[in-house]
N, C-alpha and C. Protein backbone atom coordinates (compact mmCIF):
# COMPACT_ATOMS: atom_id res chain seq x y z
N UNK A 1 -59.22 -64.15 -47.75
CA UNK A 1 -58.68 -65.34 -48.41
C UNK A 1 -57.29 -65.03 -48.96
N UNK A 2 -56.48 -65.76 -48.86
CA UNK A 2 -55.24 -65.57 -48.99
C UNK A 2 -55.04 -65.97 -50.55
N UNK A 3 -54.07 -65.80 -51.32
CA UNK A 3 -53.24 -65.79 -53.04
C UNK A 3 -52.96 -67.10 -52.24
N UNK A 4 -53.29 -68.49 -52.91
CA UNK A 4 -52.11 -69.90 -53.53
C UNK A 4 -50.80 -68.83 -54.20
N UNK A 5 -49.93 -69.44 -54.12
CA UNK A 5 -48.17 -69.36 -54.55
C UNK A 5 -47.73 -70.69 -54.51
N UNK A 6 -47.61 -70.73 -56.23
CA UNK A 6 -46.77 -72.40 -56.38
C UNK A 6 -45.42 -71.78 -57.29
N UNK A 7 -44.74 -72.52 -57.06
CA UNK A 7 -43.44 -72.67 -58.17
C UNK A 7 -43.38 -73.63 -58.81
N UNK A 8 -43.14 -73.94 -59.94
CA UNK A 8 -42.67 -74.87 -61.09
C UNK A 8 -41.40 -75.10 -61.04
N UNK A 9 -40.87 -76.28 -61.00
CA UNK A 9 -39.59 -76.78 -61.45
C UNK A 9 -39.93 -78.00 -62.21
N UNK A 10 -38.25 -77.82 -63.01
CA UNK A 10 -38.41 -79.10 -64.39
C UNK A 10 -37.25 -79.53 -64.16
N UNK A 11 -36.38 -79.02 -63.44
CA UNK A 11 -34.75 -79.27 -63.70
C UNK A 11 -34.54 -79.83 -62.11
N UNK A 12 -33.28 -78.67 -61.86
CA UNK A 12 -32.71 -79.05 -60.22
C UNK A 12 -33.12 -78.56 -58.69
N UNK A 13 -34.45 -77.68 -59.23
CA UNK A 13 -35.50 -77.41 -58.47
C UNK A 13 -36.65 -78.81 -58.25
N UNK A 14 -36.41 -79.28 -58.99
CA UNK A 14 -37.39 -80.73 -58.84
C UNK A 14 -36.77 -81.35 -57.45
N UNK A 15 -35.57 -81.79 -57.52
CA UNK A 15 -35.01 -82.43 -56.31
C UNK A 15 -33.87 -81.26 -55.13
N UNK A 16 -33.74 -80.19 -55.29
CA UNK A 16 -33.56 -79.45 -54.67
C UNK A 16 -33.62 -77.99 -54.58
N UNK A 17 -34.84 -78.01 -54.15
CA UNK A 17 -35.45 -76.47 -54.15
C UNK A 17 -35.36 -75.58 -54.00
N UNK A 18 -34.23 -75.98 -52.45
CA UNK A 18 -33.99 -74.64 -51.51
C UNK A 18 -35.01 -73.75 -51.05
N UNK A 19 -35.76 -73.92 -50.64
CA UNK A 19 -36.77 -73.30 -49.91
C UNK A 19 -37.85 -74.14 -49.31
N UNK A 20 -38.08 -73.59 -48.09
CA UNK A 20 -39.28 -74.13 -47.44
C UNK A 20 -40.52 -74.13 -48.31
N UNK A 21 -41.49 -74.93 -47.99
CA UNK A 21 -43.04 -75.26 -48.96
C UNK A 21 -43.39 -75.71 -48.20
N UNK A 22 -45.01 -75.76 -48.44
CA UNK A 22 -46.49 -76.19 -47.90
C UNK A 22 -46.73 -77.70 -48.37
N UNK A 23 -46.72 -78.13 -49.71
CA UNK A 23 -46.80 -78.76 -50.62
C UNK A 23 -46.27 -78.97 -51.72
N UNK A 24 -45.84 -80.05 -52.36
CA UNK A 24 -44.97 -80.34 -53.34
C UNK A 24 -45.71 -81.50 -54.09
N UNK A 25 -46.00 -81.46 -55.38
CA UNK A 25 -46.80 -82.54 -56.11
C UNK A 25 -45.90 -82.42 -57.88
N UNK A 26 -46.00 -83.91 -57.82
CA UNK A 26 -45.97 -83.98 -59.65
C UNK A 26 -46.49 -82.90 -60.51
N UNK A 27 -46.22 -82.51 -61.49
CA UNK A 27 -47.23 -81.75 -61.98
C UNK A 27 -46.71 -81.41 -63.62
N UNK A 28 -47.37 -81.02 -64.54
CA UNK A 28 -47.31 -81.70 -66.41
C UNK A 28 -47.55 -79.53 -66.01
N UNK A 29 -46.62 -79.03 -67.24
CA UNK A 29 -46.81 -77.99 -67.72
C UNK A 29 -46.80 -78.87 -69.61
N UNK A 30 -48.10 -77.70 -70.10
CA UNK A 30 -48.14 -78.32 -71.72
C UNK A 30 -47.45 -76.81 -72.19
N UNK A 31 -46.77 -76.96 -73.73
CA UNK A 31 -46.82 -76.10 -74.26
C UNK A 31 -45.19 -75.66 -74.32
N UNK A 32 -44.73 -76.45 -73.61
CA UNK A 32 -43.40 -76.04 -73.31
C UNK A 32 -42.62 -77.75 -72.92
N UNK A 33 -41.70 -78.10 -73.16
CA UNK A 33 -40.68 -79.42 -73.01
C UNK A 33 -39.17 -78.87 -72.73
N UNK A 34 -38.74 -79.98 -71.76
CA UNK A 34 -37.40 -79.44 -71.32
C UNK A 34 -36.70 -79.68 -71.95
N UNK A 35 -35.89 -78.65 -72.07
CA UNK A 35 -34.58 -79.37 -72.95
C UNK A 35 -33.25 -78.68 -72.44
N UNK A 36 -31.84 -78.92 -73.08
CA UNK A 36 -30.65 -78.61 -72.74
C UNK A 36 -30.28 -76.99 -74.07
N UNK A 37 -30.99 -76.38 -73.47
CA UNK A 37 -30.93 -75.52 -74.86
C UNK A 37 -30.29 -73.68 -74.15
N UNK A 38 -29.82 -73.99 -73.22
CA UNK A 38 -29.14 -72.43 -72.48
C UNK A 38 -27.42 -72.65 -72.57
N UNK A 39 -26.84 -71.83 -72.78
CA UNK A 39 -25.22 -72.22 -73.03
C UNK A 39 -24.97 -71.32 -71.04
N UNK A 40 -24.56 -72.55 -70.59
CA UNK A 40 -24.08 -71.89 -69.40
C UNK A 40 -23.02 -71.74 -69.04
N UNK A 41 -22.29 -70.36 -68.49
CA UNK A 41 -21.49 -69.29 -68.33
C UNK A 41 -21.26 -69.35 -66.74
N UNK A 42 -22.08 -69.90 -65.87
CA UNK A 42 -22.18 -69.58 -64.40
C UNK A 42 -22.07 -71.14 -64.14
N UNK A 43 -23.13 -71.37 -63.70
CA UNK A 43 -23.60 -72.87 -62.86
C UNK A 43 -22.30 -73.58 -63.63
N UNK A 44 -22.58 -74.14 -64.84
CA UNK A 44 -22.25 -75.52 -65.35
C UNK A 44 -21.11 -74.91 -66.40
N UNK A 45 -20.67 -74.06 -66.72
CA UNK A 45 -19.96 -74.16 -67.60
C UNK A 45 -18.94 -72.28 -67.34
N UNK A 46 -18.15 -71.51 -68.05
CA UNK A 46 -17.68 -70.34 -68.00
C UNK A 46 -17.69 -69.39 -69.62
N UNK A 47 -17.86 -68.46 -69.65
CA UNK A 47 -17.26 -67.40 -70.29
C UNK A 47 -16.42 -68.41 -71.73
N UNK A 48 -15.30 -69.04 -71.36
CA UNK A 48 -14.70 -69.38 -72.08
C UNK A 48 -14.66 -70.84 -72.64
N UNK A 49 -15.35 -71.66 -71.71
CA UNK A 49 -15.78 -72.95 -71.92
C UNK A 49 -17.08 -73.02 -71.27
N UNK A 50 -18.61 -72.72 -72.01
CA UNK A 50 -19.71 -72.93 -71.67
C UNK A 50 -19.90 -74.31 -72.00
N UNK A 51 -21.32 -74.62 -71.31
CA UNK A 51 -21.70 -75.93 -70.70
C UNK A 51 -23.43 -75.70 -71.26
N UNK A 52 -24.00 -76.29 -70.53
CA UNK A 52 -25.51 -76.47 -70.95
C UNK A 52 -26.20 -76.93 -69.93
N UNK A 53 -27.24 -75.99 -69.86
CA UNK A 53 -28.17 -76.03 -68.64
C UNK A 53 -29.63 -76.27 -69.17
N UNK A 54 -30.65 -76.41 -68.81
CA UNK A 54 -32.07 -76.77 -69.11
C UNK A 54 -32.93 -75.57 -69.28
N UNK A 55 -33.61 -75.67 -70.03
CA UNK A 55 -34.58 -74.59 -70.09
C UNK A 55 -35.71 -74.69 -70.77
N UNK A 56 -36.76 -74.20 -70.91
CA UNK A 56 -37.94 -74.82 -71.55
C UNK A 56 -38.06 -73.94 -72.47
N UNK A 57 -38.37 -75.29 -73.80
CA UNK A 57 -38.28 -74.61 -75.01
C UNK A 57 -39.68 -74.89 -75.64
N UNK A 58 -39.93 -74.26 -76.21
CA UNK A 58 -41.02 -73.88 -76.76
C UNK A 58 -41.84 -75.30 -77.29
N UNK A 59 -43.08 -75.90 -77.08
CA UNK A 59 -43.35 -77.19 -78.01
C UNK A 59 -43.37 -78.24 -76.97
N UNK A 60 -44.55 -78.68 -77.17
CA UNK A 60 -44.49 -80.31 -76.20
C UNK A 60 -45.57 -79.77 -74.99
N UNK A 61 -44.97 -80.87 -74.27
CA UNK A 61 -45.50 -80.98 -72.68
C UNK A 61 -43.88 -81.80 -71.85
N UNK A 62 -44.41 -80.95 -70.04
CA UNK A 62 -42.82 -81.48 -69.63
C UNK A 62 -43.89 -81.47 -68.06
N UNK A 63 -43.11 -82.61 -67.50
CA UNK A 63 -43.62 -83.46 -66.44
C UNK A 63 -42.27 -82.66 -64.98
N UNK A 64 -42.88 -81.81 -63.97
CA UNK A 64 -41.80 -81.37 -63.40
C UNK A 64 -42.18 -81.47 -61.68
N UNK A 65 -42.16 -80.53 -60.86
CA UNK A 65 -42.61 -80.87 -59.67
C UNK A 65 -43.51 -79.60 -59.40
N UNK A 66 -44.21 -79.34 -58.24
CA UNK A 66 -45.04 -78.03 -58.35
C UNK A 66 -44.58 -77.90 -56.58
N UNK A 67 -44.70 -76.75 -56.39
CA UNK A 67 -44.25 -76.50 -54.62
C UNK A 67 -45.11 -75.33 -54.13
N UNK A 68 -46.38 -75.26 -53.34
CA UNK A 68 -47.19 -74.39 -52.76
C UNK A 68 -46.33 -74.03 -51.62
N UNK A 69 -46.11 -72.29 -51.47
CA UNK A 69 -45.24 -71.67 -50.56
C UNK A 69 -46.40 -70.87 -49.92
N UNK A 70 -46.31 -70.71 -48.89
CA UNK A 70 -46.85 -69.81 -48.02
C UNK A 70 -46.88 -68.35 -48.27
N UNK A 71 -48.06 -67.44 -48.19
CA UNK A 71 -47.82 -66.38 -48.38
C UNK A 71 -46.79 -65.45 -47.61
N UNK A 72 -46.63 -65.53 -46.79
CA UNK A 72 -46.14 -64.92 -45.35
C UNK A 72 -44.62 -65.30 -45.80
N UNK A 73 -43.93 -66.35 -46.30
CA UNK A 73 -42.83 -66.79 -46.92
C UNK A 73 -42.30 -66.69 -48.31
N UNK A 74 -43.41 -66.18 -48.88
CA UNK A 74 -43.27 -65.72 -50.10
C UNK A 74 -42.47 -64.89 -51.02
N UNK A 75 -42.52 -63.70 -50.28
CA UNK A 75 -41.32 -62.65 -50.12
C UNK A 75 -39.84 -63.29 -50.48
N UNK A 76 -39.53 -63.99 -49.42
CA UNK A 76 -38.15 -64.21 -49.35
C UNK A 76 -37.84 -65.52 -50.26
N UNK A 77 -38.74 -66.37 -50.92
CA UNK A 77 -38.66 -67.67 -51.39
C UNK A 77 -38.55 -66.94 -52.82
N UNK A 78 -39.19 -65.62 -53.21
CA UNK A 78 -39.30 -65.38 -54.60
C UNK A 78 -37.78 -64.84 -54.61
N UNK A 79 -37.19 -63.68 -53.95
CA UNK A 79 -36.04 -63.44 -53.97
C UNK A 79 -35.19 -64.35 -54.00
N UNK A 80 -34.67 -65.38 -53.63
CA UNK A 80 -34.01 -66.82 -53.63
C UNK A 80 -34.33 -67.02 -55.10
N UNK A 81 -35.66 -67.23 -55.38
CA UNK A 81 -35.47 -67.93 -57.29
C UNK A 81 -35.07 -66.59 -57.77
N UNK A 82 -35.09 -65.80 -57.61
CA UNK A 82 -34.62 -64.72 -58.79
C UNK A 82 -33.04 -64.90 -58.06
N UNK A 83 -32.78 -64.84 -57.28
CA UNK A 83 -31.57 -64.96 -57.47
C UNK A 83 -30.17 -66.13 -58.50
N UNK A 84 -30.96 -67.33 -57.86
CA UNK A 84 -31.03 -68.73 -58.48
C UNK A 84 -30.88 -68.83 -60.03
N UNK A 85 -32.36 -68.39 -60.16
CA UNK A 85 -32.24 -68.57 -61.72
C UNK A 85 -31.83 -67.42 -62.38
N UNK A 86 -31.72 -66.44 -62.26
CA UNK A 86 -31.07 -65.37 -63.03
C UNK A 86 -29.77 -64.35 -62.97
N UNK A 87 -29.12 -65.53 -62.82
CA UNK A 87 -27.53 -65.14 -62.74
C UNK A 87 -27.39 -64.34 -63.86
N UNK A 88 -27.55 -64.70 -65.24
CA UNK A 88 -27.31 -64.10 -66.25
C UNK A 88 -28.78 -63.30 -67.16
N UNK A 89 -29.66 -63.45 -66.36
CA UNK A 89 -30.77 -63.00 -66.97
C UNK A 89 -31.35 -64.12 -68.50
N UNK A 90 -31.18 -65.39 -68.60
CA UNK A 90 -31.35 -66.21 -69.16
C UNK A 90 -33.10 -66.68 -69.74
N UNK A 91 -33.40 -66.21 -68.26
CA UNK A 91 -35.22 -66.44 -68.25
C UNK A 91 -35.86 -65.62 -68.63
N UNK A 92 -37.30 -66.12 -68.65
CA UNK A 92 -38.34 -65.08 -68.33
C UNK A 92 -39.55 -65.32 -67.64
N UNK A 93 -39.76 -64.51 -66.46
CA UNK A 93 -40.29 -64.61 -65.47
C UNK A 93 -41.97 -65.19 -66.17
N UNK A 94 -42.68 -66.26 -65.77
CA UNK A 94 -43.92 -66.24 -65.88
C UNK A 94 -44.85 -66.44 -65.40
N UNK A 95 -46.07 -66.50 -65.59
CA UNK A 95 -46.91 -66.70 -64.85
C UNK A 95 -47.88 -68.19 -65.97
N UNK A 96 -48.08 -69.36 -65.07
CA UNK A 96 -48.39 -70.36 -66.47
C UNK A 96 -49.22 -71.78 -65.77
N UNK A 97 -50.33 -71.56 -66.08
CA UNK A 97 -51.25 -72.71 -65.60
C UNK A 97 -50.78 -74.06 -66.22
N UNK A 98 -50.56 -75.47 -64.89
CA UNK A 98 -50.13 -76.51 -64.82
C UNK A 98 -50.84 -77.30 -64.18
N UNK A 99 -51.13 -78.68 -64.66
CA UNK A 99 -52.22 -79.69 -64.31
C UNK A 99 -51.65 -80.58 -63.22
N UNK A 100 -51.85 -80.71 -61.64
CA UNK A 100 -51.32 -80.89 -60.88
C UNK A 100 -51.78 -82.89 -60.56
N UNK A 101 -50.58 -83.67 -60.01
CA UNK A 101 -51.30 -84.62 -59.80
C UNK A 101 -52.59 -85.26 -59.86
N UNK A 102 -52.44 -84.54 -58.82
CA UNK A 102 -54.19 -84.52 -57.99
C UNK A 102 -55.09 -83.94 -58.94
N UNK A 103 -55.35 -83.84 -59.92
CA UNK A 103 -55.82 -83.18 -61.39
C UNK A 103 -56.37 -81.68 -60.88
N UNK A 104 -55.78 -80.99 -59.95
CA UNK A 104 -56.08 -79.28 -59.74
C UNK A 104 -55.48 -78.83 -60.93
N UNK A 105 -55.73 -77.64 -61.80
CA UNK A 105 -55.21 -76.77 -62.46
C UNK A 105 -55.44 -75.37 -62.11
N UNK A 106 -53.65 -75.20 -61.43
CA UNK A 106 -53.46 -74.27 -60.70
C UNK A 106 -52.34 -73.21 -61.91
N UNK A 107 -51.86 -71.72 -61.44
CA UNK A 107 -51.65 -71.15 -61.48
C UNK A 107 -49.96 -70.88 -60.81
N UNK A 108 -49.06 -70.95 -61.60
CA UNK A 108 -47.60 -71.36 -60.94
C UNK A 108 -46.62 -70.20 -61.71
N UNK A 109 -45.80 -70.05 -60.58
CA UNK A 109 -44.41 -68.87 -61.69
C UNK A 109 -43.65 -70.12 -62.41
N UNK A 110 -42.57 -69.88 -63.39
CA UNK A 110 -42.29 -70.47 -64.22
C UNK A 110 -41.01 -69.50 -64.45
N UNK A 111 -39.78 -70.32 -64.66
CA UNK A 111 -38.73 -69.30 -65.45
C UNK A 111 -38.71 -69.98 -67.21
N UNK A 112 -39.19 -69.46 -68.13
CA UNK A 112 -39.09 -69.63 -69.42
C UNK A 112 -37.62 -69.39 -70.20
N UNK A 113 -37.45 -70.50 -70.94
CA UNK A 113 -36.13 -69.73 -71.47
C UNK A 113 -36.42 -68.42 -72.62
N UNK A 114 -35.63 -67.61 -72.32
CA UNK A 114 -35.45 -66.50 -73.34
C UNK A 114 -34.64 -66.50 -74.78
N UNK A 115 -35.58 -66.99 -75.88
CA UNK A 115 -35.35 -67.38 -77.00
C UNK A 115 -34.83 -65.89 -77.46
N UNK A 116 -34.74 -64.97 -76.77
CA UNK A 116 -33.96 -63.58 -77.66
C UNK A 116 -32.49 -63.38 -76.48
N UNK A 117 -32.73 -64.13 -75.85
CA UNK A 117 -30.79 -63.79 -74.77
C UNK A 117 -29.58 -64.69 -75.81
N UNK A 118 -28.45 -63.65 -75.28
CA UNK A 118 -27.72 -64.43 -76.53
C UNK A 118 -26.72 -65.57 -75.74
N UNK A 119 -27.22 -66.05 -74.82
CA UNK A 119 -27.43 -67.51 -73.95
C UNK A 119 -28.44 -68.44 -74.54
N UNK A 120 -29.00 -68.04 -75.45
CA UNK A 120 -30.12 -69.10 -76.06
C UNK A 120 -29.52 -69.97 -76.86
N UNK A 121 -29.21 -71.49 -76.99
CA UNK A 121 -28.43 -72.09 -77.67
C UNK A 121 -29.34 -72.81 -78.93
N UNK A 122 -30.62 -72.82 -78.44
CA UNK A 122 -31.46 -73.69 -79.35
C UNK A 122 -32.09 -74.74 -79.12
N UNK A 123 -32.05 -75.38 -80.61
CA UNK A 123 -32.43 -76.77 -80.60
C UNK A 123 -31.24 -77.02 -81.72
N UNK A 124 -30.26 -77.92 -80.07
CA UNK A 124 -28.86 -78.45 -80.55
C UNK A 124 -29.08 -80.39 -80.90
N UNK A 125 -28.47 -80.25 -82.02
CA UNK A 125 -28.52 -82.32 -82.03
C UNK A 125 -27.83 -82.72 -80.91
N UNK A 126 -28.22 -84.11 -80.25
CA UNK A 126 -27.55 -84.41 -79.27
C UNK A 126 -25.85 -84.47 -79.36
N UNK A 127 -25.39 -84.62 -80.66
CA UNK A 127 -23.98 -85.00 -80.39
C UNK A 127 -23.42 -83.76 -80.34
N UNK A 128 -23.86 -82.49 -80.22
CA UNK A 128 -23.29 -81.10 -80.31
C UNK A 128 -24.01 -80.99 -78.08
N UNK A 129 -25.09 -81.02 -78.35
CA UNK A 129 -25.13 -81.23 -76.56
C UNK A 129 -24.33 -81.78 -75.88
N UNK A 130 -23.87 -82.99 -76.20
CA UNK A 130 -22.88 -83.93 -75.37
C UNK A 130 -21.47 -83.27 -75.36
N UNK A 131 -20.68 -82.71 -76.54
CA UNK A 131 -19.56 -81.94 -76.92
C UNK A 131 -19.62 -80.95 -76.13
N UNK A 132 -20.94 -80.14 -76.08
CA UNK A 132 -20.51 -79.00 -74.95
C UNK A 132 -21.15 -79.63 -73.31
N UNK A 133 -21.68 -80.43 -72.81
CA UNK A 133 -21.45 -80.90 -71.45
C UNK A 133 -20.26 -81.72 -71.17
N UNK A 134 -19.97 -82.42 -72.30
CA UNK A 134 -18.43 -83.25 -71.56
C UNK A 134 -17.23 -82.37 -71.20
N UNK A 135 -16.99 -82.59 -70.03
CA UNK A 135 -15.51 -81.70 -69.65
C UNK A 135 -16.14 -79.92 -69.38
N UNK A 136 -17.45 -79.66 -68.93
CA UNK A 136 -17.63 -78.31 -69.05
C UNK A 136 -17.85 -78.56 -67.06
N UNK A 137 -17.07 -77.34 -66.99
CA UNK A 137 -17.46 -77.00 -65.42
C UNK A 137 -17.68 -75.59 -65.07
N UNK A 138 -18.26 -75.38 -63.87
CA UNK A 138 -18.92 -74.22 -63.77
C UNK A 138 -19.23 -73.63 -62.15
N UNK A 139 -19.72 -72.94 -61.64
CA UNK A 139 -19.57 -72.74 -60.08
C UNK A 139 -20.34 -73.88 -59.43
N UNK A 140 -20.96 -74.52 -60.12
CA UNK A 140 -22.31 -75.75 -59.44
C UNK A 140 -21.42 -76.91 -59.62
N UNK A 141 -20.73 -77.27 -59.86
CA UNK A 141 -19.66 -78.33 -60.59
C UNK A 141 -19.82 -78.48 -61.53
N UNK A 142 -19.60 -79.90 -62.34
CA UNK A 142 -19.22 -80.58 -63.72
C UNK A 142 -20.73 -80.98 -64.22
N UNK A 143 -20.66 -80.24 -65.57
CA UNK A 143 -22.36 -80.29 -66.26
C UNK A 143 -22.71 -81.74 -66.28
N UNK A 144 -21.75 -82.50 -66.50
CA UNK A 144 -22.45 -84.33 -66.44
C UNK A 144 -23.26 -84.19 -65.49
N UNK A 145 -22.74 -83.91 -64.03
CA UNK A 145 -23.39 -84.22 -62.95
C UNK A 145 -24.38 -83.78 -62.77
N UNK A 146 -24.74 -82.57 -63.72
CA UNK A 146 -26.01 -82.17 -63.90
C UNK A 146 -27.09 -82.66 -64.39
N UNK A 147 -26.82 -83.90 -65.74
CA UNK A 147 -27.48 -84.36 -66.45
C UNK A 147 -27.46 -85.63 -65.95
N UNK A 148 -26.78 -86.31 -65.08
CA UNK A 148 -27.34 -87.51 -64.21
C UNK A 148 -27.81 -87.51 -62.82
N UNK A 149 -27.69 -86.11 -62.21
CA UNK A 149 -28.72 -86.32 -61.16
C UNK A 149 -29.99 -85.62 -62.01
N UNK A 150 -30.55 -84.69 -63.02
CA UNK A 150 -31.78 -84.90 -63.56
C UNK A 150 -32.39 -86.49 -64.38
N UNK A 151 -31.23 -87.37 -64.86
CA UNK A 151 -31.78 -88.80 -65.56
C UNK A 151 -32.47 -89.32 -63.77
N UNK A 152 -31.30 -89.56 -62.64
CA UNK A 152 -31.59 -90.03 -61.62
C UNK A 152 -32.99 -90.05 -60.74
N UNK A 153 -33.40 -87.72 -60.61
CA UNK A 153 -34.80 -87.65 -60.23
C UNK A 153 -35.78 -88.01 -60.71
N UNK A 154 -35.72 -87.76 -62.06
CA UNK A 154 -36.84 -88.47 -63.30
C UNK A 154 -37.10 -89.62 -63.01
N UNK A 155 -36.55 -90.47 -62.90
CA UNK A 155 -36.52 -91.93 -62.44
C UNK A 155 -37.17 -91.94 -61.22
N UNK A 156 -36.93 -91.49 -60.04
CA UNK A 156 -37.32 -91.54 -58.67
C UNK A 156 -39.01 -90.81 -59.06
N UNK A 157 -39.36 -89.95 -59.85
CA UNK A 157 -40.36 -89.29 -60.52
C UNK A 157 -41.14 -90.67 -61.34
N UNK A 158 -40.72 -91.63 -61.91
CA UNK A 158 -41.20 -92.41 -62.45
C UNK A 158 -41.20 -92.07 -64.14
N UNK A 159 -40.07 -91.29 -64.64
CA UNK A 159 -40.48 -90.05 -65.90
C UNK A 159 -39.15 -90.79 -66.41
N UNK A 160 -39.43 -91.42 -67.84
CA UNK A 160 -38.27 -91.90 -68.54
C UNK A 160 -37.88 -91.42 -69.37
N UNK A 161 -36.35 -90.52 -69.49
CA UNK A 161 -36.57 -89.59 -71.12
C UNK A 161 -35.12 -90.53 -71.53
N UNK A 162 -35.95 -90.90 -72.41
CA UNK A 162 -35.19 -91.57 -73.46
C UNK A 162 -33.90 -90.48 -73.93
N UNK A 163 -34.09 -89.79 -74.75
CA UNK A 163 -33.25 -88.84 -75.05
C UNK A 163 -31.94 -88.12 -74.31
N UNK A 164 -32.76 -87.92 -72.90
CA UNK A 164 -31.24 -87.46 -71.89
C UNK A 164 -30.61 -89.01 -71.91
N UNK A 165 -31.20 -89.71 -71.46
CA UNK A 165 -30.56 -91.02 -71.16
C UNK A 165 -29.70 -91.46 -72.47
N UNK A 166 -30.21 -91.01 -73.39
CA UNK A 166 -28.90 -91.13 -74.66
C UNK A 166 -27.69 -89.95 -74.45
N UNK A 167 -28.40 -89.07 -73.65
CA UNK A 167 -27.56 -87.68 -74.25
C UNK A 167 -26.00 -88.24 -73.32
N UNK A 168 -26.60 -88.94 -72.03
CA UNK A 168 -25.77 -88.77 -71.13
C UNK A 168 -24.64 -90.42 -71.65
N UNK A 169 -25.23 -90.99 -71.74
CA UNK A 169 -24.30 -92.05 -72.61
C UNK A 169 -23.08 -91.56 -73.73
N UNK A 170 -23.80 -90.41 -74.55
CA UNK A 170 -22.61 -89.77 -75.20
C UNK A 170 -21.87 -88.79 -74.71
N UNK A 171 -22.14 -88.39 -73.80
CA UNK A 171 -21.29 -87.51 -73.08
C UNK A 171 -20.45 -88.49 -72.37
N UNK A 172 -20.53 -89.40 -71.67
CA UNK A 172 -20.07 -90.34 -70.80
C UNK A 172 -18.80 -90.83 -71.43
N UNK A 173 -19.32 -91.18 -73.18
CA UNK A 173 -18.25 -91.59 -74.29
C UNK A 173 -17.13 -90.88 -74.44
N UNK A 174 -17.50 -89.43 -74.39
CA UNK A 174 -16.52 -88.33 -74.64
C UNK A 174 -15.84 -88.41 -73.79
N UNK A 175 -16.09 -88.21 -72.23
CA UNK A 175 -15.56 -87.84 -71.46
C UNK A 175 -14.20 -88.75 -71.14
N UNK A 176 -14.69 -90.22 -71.16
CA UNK A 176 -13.64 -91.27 -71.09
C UNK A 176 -12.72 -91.15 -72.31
N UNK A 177 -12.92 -91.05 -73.50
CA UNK A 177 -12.14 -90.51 -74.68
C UNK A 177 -11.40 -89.44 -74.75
N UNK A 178 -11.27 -88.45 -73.64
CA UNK A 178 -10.94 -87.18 -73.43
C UNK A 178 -10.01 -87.30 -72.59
N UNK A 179 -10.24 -88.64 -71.44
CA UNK A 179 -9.07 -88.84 -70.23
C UNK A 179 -7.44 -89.67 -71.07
């Protein structure tokens, strides 16, 4: 009998994975809620003007996608997320049972944010979130675009977060105030 291998995504693994899968379903991790709480240096933001990327912070429940990979593909799909997500060593690798659509409760890796990296930004008020995504760019492009194609998948997900959908309105404010 072969190991199941799922991955968890909450962010830009939800709508683009980059890797081949077996299966892909809705799926609720508890215990953890997404938020904009990593100061990013790479993707979305630099060294000298960081940006803000997603990461799961401690508290709640967060609604993300789940992706069963093949064992035989496994290998090379795990190397890809470690590459992916740990540009800066930001995460931490886990291992974390998630209640799947289909009500299975399966067994999934997980990148956790690392509340001791000194990339950990917190729990920022939105108008300090919006200040550092407006005008922040990074090797992935411009952090807005980050935070409206996640409002966008959520939506296509059927998942309404009030909160980004404010966050991104004030960033939106800035940004036009800035031109």
């Amino acid at each position: 009998m072969s190991v199941e291998r799922w991955v968890f995504g909450y962010g830009s693994l939800m709508w683009r994975p980059g890797f081949e899968f077996l299966e892909r379903q809705a799926a609720t991790l508890h215990g953890r809620r997404r938020a904009f709480c990593i100061y990013s240096v790479h993707h979305r933001g630099t060294y000298q003007r960081p940006g803000l990327v997603l990461g799961l912070a401690p508290g709640g429940s967060v609604r993300g996608a789940a992706y069963r990979v093949s064992e035989d593909r496994w290998p090379e799909v795990y190397a890809y997320l470690r590459e992916r997500e740990q540009p800066t060593e930001t995460y931490v690798e886990a291992s974390a049972f998630i209640r799947l659509a289909d009500g299975r409760r399966i067994e999934t890796l997980v990148f956790l944010s690392d509340v001791h990296h000194p990339q950990w930004a917190g729990a920022l008020s939105l108008e300090r979130q919006a200040e550092l995504i407006a005008g922040a760019t990074g090797l992935s492009g411009p952090n807005v675009a980050y935070l409206r194609d996640l409002i966008l998948h959520l939506r296509q997900e059927g998942v309404r977060d009030h909160a980004m959908e404010k966050l991104l309105t004030m960033v939106e404010a800035l940004e036009l105030v800035a031109k």
